[in-house]
N, C-alpha and C. Protein backbone atom coordinates (compact mmCIF):
# COMPACT_ATOMS: atom_id res chain seq x y z
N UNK A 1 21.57 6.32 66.47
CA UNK A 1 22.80 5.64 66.11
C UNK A 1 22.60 4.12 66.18
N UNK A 2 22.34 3.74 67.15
CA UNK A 2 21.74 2.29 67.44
C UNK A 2 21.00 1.69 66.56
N UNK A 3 19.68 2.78 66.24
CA UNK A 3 18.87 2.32 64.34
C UNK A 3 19.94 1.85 63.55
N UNK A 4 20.75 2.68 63.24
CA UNK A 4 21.59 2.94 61.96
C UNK A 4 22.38 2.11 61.78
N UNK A 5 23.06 1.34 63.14
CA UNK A 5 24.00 0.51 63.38
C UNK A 5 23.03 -1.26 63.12
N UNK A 6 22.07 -1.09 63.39
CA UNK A 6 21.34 -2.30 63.27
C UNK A 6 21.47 -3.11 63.82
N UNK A 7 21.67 -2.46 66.01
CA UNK A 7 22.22 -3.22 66.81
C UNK A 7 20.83 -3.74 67.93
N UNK A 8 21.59 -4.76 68.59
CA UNK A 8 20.61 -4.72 69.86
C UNK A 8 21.00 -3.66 70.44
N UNK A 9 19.87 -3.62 71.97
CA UNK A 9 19.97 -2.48 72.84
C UNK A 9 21.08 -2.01 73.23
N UNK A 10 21.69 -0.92 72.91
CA UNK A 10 22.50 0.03 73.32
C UNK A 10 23.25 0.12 75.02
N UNK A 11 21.99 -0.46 75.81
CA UNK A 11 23.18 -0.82 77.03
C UNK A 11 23.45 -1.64 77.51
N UNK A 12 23.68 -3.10 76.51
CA UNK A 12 24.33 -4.37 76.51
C UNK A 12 25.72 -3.81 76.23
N UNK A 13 26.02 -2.87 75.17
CA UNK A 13 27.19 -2.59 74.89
C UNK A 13 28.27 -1.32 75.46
N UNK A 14 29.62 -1.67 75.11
CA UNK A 14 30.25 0.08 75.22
C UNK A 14 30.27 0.59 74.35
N UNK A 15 29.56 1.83 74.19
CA UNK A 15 29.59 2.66 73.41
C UNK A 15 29.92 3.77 73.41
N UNK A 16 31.00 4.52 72.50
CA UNK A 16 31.50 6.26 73.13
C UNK A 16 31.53 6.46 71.93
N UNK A 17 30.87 7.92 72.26
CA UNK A 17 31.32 9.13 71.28
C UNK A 17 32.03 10.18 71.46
N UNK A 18 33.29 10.51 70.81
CA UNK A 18 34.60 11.19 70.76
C UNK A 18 34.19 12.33 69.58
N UNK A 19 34.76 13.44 70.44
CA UNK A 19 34.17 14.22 69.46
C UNK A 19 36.24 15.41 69.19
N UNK A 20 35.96 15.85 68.27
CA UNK A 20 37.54 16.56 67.93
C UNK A 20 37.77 17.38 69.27
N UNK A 21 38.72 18.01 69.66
CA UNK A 21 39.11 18.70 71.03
C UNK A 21 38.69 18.27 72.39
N UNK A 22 38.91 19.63 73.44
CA UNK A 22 38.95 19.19 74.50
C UNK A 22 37.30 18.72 74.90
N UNK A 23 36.54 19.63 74.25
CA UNK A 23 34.76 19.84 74.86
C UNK A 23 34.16 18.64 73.95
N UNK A 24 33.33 17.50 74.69
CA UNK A 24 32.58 16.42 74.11
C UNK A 24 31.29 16.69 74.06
N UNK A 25 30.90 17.16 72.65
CA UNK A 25 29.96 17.99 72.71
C UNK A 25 28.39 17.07 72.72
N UNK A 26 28.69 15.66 72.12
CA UNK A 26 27.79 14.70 71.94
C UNK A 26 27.85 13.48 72.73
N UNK A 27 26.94 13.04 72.89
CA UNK A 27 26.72 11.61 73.87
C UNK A 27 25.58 10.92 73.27
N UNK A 28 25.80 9.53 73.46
CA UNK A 28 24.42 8.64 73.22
C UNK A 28 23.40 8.75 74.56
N UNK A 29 22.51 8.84 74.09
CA UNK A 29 21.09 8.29 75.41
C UNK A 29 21.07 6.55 75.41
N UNK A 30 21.46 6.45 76.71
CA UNK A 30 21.71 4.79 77.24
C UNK A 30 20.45 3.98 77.00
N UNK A 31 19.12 4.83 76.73
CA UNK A 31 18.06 3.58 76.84
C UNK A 31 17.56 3.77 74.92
N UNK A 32 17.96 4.71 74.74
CA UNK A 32 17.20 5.12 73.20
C UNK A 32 18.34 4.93 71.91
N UNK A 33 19.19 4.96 72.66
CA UNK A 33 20.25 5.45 71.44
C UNK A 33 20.58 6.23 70.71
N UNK A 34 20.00 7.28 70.77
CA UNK A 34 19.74 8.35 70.17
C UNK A 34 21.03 9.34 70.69
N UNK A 35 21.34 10.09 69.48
CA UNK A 35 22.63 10.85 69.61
C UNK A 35 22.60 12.02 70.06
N UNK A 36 22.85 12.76 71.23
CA UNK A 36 22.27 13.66 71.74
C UNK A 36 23.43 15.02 72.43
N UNK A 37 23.34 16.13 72.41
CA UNK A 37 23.94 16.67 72.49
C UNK A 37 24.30 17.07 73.91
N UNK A 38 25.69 17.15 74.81
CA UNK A 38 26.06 17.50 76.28
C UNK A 38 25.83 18.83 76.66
N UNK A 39 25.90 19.76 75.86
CA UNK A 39 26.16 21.20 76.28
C UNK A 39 25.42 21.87 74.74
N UNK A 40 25.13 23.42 75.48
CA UNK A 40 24.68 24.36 74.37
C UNK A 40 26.01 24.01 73.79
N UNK A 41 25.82 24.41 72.22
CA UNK A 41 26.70 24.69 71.17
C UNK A 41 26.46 25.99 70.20
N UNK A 42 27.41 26.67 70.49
CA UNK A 42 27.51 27.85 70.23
C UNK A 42 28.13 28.13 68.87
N UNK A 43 27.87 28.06 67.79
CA UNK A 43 28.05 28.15 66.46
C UNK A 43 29.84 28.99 65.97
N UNK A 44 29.01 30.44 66.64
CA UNK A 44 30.02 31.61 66.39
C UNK A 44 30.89 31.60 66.99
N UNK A 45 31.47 30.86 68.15
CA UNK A 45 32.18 30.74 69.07
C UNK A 45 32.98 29.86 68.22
N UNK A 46 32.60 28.90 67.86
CA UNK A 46 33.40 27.83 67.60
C UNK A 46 34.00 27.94 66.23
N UNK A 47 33.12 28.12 64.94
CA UNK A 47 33.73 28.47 63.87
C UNK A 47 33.90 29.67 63.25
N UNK A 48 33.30 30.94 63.76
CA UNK A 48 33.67 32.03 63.68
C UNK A 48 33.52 32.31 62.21
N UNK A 49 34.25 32.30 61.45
CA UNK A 49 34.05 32.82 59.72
C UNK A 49 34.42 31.87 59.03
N UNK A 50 34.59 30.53 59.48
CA UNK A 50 34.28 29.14 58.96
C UNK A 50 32.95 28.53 58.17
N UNK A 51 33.41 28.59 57.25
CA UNK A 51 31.22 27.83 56.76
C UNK A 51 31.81 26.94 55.61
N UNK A 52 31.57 25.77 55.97
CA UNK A 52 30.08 25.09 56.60
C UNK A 52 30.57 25.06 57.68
N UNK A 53 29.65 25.42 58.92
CA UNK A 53 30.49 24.80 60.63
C UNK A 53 30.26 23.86 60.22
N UNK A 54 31.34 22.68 60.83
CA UNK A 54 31.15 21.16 60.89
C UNK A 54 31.69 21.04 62.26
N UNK A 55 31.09 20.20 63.11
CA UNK A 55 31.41 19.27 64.37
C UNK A 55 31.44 18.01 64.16
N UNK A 56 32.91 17.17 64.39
CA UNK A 56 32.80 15.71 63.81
C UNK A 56 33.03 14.87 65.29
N UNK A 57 32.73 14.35 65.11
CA UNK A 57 32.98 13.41 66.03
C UNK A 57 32.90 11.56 65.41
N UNK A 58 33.09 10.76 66.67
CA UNK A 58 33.44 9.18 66.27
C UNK A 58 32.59 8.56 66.91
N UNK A 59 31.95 7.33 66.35
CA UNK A 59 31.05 6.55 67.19
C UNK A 59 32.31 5.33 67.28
N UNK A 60 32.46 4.98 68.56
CA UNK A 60 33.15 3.68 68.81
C UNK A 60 32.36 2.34 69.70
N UNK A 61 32.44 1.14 68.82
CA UNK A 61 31.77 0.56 69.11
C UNK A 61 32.34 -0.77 69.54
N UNK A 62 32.72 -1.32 70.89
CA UNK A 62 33.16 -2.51 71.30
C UNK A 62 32.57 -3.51 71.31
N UNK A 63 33.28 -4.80 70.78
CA UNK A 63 32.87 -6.29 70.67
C UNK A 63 32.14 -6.06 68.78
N UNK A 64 31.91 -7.15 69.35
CA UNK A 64 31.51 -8.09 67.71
C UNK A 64 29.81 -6.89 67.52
N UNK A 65 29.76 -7.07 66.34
CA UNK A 65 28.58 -6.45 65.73
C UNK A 65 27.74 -7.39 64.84
């Protein structure tokens, strides 16, 4: 995310990722930036006879860029 954003290091800043409902299924890695997942994610559980599964979530990014 940090690549993509075309930022300095990732823990100069606040950075959160919000993901839809209660379970936050994604997090950044504080030294890499890299977008990384909190917990197994269980496909069938979640979208059941849904296709495409999609998991969305938000990168929020404080201060100037």
């Amino acid at each position: 995310v940090a690549k993509d954003l075309q930022m300095p290091p990732i823990h100069h800043r606040s950075i959160r990722v919000v993901s839809e409902g209660r379970t936050q299924y994604f997090s950044l890695h504080g030294q890499t930036g890299y977008l990384v997942t909190t917990e197994r994610i269980d496909r069938e559980q979640l979208c059941e006879s849904v296709q495409p599964c999609v998991l969305r979530c938000e990168v929020i990014v404080e201060g100037e860029m």
